[in-house]
N, C-alpha and C. Protein backbone atom coordinates (compact mmCIF):
# COMPACT_ATOMS: atom_id res chain seq x y z
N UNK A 1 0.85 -1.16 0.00
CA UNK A 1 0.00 0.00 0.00
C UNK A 1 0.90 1.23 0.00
N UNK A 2 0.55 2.08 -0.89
CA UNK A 2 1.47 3.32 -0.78
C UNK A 2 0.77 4.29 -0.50
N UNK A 3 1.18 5.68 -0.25
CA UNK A 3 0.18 6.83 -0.31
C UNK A 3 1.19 8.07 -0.41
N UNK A 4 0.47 9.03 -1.23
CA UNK A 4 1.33 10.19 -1.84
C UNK A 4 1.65 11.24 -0.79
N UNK A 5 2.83 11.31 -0.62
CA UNK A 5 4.12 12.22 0.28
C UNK A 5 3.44 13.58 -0.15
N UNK A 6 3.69 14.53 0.63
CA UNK A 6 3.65 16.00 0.46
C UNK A 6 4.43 16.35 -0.98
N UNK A 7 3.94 17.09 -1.33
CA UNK A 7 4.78 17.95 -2.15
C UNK A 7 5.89 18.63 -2.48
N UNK A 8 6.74 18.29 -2.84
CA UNK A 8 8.36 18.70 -2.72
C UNK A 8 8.39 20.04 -3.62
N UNK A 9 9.66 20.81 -2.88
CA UNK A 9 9.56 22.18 -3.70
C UNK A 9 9.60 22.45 -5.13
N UNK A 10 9.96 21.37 -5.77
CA UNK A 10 9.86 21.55 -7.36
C UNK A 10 8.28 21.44 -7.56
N UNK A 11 7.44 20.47 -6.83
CA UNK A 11 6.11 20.30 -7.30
C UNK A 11 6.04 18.75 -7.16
N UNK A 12 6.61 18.39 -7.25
CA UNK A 12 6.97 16.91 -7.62
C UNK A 12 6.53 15.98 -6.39
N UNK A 13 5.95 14.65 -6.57
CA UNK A 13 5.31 13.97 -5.79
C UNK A 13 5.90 12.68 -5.82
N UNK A 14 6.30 12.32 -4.61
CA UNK A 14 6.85 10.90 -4.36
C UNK A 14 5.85 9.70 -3.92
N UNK A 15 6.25 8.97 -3.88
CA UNK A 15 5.43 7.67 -3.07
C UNK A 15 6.66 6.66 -2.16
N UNK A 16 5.29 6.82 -1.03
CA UNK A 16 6.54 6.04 0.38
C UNK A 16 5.54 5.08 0.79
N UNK A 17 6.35 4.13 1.04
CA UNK A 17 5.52 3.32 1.56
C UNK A 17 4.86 3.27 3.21
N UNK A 18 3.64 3.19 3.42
CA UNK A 18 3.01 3.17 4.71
C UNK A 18 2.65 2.30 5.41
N UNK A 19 2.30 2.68 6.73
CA UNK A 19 1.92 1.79 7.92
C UNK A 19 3.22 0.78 7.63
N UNK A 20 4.38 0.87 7.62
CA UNK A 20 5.69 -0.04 8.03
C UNK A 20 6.40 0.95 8.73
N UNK A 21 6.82 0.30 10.32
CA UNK A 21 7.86 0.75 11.33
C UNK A 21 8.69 -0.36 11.25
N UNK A 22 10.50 -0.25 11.70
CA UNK A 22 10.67 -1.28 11.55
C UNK A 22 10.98 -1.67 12.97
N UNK A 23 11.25 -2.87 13.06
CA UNK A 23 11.66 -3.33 14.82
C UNK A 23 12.32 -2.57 15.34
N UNK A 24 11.45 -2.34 16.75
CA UNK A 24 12.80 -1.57 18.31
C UNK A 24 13.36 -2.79 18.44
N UNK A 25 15.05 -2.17 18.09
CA UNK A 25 15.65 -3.30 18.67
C UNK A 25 15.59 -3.76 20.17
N UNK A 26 15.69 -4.94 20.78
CA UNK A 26 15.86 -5.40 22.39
C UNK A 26 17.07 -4.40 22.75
N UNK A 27 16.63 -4.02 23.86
CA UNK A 27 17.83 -3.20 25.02
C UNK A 27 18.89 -4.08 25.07
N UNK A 28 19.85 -3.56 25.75
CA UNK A 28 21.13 -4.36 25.40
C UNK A 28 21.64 -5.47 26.67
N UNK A 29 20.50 -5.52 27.72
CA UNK A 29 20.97 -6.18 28.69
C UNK A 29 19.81 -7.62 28.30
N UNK A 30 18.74 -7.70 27.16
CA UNK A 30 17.62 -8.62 26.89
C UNK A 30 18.43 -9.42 25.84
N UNK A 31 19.30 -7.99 25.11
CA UNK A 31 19.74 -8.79 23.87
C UNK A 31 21.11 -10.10 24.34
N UNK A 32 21.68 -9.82 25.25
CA UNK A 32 22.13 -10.75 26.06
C UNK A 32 21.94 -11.76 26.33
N UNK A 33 20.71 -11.78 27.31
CA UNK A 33 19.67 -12.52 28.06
C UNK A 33 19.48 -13.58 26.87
N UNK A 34 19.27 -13.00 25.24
CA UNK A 34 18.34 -14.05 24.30
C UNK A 34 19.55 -14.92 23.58
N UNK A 35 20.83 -14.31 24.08
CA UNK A 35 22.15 -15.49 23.24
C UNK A 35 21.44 -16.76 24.13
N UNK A 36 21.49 -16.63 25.35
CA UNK A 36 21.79 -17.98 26.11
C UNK A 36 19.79 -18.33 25.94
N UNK A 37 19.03 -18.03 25.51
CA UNK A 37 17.79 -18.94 25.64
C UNK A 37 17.20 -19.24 24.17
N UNK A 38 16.10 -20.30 24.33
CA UNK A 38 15.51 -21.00 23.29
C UNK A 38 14.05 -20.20 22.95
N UNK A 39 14.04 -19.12 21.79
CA UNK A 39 13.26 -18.64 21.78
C UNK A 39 11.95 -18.97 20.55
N UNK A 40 11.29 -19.45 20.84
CA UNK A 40 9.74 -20.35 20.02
C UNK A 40 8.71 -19.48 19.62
N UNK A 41 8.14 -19.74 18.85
CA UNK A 41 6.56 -18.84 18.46
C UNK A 41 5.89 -19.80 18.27
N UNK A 42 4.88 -19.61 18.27
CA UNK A 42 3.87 -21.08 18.21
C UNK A 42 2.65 -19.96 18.47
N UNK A 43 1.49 -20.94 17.67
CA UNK A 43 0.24 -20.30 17.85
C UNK A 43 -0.68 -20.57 18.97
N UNK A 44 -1.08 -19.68 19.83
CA UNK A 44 -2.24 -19.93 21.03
C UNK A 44 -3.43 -20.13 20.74
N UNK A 45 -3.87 -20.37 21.81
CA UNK A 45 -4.94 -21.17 21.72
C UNK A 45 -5.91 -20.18 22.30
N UNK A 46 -7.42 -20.21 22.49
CA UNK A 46 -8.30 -19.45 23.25
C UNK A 46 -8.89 -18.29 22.25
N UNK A 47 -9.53 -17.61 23.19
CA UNK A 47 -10.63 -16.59 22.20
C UNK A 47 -9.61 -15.71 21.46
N UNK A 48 -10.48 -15.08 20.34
CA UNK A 48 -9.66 -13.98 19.69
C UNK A 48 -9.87 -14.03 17.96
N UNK A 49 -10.01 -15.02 17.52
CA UNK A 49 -11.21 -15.15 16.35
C UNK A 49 -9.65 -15.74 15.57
N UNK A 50 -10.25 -15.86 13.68
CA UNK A 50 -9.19 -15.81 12.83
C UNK A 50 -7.52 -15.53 13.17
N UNK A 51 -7.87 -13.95 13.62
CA UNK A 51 -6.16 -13.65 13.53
C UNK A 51 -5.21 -14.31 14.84
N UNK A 52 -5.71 -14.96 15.64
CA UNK A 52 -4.55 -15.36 16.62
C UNK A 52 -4.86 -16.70 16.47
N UNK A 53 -6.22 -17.60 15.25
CA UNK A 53 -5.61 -18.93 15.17
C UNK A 53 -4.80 -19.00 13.93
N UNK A 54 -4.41 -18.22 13.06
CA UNK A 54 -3.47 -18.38 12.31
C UNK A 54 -2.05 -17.69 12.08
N UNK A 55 -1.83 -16.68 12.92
CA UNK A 55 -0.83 -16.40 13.19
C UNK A 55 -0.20 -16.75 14.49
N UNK A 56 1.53 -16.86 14.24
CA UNK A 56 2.24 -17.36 15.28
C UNK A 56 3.11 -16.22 15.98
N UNK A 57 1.71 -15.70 17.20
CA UNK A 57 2.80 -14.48 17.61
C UNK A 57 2.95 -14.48 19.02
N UNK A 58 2.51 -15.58 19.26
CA UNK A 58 2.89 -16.17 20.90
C UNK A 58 4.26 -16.52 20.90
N UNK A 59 4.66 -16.16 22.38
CA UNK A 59 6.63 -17.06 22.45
C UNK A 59 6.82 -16.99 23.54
N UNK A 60 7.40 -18.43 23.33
CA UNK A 60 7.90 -19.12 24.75
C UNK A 60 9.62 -18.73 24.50
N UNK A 61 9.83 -18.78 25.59
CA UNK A 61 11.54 -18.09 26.04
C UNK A 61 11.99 -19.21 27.03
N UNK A 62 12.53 -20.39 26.48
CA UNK A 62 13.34 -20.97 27.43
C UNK A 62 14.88 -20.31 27.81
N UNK A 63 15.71 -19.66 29.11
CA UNK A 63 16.69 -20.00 29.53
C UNK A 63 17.34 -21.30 29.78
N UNK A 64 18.06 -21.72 28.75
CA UNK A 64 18.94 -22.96 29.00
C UNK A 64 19.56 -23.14 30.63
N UNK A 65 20.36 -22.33 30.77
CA UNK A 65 21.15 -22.63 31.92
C UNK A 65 20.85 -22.44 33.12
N UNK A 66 19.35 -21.81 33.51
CA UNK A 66 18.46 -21.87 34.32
C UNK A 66 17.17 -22.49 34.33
N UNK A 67 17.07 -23.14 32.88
CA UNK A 67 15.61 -23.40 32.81
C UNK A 67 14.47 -22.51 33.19
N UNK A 68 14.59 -21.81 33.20
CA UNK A 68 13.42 -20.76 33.58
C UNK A 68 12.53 -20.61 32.47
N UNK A 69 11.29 -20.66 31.85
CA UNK A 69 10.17 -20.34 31.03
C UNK A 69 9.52 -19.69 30.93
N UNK A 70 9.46 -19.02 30.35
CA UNK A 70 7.73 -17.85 30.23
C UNK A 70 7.74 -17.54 29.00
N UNK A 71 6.29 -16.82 29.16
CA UNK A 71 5.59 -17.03 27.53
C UNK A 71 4.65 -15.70 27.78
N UNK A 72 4.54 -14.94 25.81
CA UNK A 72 3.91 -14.07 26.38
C UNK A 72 2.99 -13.95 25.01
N UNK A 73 1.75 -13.78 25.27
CA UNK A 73 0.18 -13.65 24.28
C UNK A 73 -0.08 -12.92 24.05
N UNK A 74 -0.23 -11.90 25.43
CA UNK A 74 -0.93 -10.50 24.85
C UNK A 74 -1.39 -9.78 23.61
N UNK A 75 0.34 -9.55 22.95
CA UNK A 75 0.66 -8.43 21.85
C UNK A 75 -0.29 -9.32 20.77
N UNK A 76 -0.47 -8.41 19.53
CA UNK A 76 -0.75 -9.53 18.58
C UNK A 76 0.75 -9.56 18.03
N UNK A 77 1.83 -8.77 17.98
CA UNK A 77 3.08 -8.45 17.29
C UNK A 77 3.99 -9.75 18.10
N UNK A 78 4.58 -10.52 17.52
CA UNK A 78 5.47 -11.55 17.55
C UNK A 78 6.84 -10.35 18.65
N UNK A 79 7.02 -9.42 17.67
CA UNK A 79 7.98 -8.72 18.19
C UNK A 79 8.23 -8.77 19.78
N UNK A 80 6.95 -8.17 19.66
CA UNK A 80 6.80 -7.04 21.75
C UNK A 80 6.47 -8.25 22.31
N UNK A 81 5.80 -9.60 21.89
CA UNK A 81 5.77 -10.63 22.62
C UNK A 81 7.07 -11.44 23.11
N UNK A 82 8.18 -11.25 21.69
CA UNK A 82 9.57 -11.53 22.84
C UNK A 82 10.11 -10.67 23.37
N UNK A 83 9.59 -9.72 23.26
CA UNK A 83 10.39 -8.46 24.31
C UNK A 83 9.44 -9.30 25.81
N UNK A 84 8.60 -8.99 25.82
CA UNK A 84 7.46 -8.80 26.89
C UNK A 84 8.14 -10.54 27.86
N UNK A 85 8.32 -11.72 27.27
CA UNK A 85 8.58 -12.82 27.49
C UNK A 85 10.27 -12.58 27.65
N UNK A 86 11.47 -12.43 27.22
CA UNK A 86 12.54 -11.99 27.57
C UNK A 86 12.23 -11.26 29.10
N UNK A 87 11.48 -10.23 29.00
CA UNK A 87 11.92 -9.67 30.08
C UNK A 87 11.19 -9.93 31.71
N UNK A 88 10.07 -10.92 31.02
CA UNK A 88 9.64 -11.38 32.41
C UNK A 88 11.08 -12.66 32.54
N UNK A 89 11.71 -12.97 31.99
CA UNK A 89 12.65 -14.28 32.82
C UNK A 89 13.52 -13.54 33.17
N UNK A 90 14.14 -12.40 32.39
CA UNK A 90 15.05 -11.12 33.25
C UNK A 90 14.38 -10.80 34.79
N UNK A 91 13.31 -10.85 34.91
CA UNK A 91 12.78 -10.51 36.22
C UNK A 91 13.03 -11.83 36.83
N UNK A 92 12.84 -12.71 36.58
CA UNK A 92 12.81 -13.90 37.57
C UNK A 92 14.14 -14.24 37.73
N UNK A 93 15.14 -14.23 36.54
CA UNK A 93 16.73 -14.22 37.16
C UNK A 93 16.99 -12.88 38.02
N UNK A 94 16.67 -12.51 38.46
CA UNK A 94 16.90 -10.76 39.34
C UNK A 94 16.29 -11.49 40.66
N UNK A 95 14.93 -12.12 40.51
CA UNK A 95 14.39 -12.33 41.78
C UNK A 95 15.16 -13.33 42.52
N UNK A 96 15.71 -14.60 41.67
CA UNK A 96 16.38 -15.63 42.11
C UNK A 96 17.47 -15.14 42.37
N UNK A 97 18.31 -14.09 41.95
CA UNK A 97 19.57 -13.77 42.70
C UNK A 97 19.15 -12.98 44.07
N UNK A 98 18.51 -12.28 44.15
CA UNK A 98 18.49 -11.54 45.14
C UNK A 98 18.23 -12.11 46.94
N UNK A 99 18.95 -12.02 47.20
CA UNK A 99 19.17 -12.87 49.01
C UNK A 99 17.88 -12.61 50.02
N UNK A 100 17.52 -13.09 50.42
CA UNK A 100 16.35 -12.67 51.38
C UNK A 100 17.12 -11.54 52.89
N UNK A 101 16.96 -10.76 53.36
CA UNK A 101 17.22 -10.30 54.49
C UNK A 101 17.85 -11.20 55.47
N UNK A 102 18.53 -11.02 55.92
CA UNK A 102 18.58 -11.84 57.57
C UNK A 102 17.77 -11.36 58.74
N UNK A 103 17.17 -12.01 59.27
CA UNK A 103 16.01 -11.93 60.47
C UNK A 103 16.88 -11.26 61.31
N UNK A 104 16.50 -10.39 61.86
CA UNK A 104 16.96 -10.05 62.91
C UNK A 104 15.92 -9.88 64.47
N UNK A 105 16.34 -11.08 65.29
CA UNK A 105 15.48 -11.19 66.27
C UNK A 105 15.43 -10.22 67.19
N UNK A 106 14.27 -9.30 67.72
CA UNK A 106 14.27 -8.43 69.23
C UNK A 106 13.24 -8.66 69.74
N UNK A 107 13.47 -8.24 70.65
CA UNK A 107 12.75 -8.95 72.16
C UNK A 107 11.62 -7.47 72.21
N UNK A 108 10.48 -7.70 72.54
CA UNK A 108 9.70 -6.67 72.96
C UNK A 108 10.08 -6.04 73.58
N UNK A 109 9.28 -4.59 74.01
CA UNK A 109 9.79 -3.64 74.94
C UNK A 109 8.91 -4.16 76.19
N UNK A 110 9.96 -3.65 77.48
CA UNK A 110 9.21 -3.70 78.84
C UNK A 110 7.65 -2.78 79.03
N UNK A 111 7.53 -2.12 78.07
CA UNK A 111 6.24 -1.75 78.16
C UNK A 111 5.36 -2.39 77.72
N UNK A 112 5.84 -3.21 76.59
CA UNK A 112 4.64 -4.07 75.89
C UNK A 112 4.27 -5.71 76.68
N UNK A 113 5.50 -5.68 77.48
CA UNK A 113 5.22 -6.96 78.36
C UNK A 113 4.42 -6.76 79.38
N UNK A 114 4.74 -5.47 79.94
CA UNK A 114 3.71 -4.87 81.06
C UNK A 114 1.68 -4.63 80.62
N UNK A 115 1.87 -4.30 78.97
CA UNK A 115 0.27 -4.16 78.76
C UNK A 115 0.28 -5.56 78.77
N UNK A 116 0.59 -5.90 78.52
CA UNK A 116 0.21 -8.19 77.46
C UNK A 116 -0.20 -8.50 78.98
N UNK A 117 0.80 -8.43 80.18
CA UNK A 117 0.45 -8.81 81.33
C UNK A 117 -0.85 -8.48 82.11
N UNK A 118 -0.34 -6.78 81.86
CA UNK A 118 -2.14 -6.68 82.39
C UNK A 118 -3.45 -6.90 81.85
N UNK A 119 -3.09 -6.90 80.39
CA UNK A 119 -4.81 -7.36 79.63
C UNK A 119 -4.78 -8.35 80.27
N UNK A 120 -4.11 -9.27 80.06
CA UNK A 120 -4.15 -10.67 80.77
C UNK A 120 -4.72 -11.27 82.18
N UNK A 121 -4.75 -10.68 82.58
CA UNK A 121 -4.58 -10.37 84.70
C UNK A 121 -6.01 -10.04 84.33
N UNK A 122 -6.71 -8.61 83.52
CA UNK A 122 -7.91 -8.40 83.50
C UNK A 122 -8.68 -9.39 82.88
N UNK A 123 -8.33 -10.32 81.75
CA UNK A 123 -8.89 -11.20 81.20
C UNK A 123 -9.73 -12.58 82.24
N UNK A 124 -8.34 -12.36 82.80
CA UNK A 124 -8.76 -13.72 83.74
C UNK A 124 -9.21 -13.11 85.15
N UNK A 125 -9.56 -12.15 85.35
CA UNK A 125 -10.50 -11.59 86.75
C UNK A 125 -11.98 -11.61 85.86
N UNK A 126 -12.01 -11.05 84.57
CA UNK A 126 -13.37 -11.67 83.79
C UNK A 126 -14.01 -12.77 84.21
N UNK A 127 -13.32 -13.54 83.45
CA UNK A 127 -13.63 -14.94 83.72
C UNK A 127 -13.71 -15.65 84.94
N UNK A 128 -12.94 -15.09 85.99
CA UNK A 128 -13.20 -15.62 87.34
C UNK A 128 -14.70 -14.77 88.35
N UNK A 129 -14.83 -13.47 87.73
CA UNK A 129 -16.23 -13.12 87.90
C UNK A 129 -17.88 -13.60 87.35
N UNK A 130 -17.25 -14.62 86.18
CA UNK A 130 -18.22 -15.16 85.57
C UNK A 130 -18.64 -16.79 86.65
N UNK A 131 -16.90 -17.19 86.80
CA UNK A 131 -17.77 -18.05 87.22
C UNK A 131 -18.45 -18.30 88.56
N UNK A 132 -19.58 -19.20 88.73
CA UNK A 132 -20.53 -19.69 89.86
C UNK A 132 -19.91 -19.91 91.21
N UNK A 133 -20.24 -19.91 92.05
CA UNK A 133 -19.97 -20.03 92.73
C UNK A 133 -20.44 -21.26 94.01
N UNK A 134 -19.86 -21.60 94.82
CA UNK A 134 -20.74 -23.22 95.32
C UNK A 134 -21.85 -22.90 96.11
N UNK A 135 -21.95 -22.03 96.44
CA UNK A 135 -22.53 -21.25 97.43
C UNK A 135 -24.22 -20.88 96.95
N UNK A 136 -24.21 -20.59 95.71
CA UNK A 136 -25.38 -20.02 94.60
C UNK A 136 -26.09 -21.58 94.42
């Protein structure tokens, strides 16, 4: 499909071709990420009519050396679906490196042992006002 360019200063009229962008390339820490994994397109399954049962713009992203998987549907564009799938296993290698905190144990404050004690003390004068007595 073409469609006619503006008018150039002689008068003169070109033709360019339309509706074509070409690929954003992957950032340079994904483009990395995709040496070491097994990257697939394959067609999905589920609602969406004609165009997503015959095109293959679903992709699965295996990491080899972690095995890690994900897959991404959304886009109808093959493209942004391995961006989108690249960068969720970039997230999950980030999450798996990252160390959990070390616990660090403390002891309540003497004030909070002092309320716990006295709700407590009042709890059980409750309950010892409830109950009967042998006498009744």
């Amino acid at each position: 499909m073409f469609q006619a360019s503006p008018q150039s200063i002689d008068g003169a009229r070109g033709e360019q071709a339309c509706g074509y962008t070409p690929a954003m390339p992957l950032p340079a820490h994904l483009a990395r990420l995709a040496l070491d994994c097994d990257i697939t397109a394959y067609r999905s399954s589920g609602p969406g009519g004609q165009k997503k049962n015959k095109t293959e713009s679903s992709v699965r992203v295996k990491h080899l050396p972690s095995g890690i998987t994900r897959i991404a549907t959304e886009s109808r564009s093959q493209g942004r679906n391995r961006q989108l799938a690249l960068e969720r296993v970039w997230a999950e290698i980030q999450r798996r490196a990252r160390k959990p905190k070390r616990r660090v144990a403390t002891r309540p404050s003497r004030q909070a042992v002092e309320r716990r004690l006295t709700e407590k003390r009042q709890a059980g004068e409750r309950k010892q006002a409830r109950r009967t007595t042998a006498e009744d």
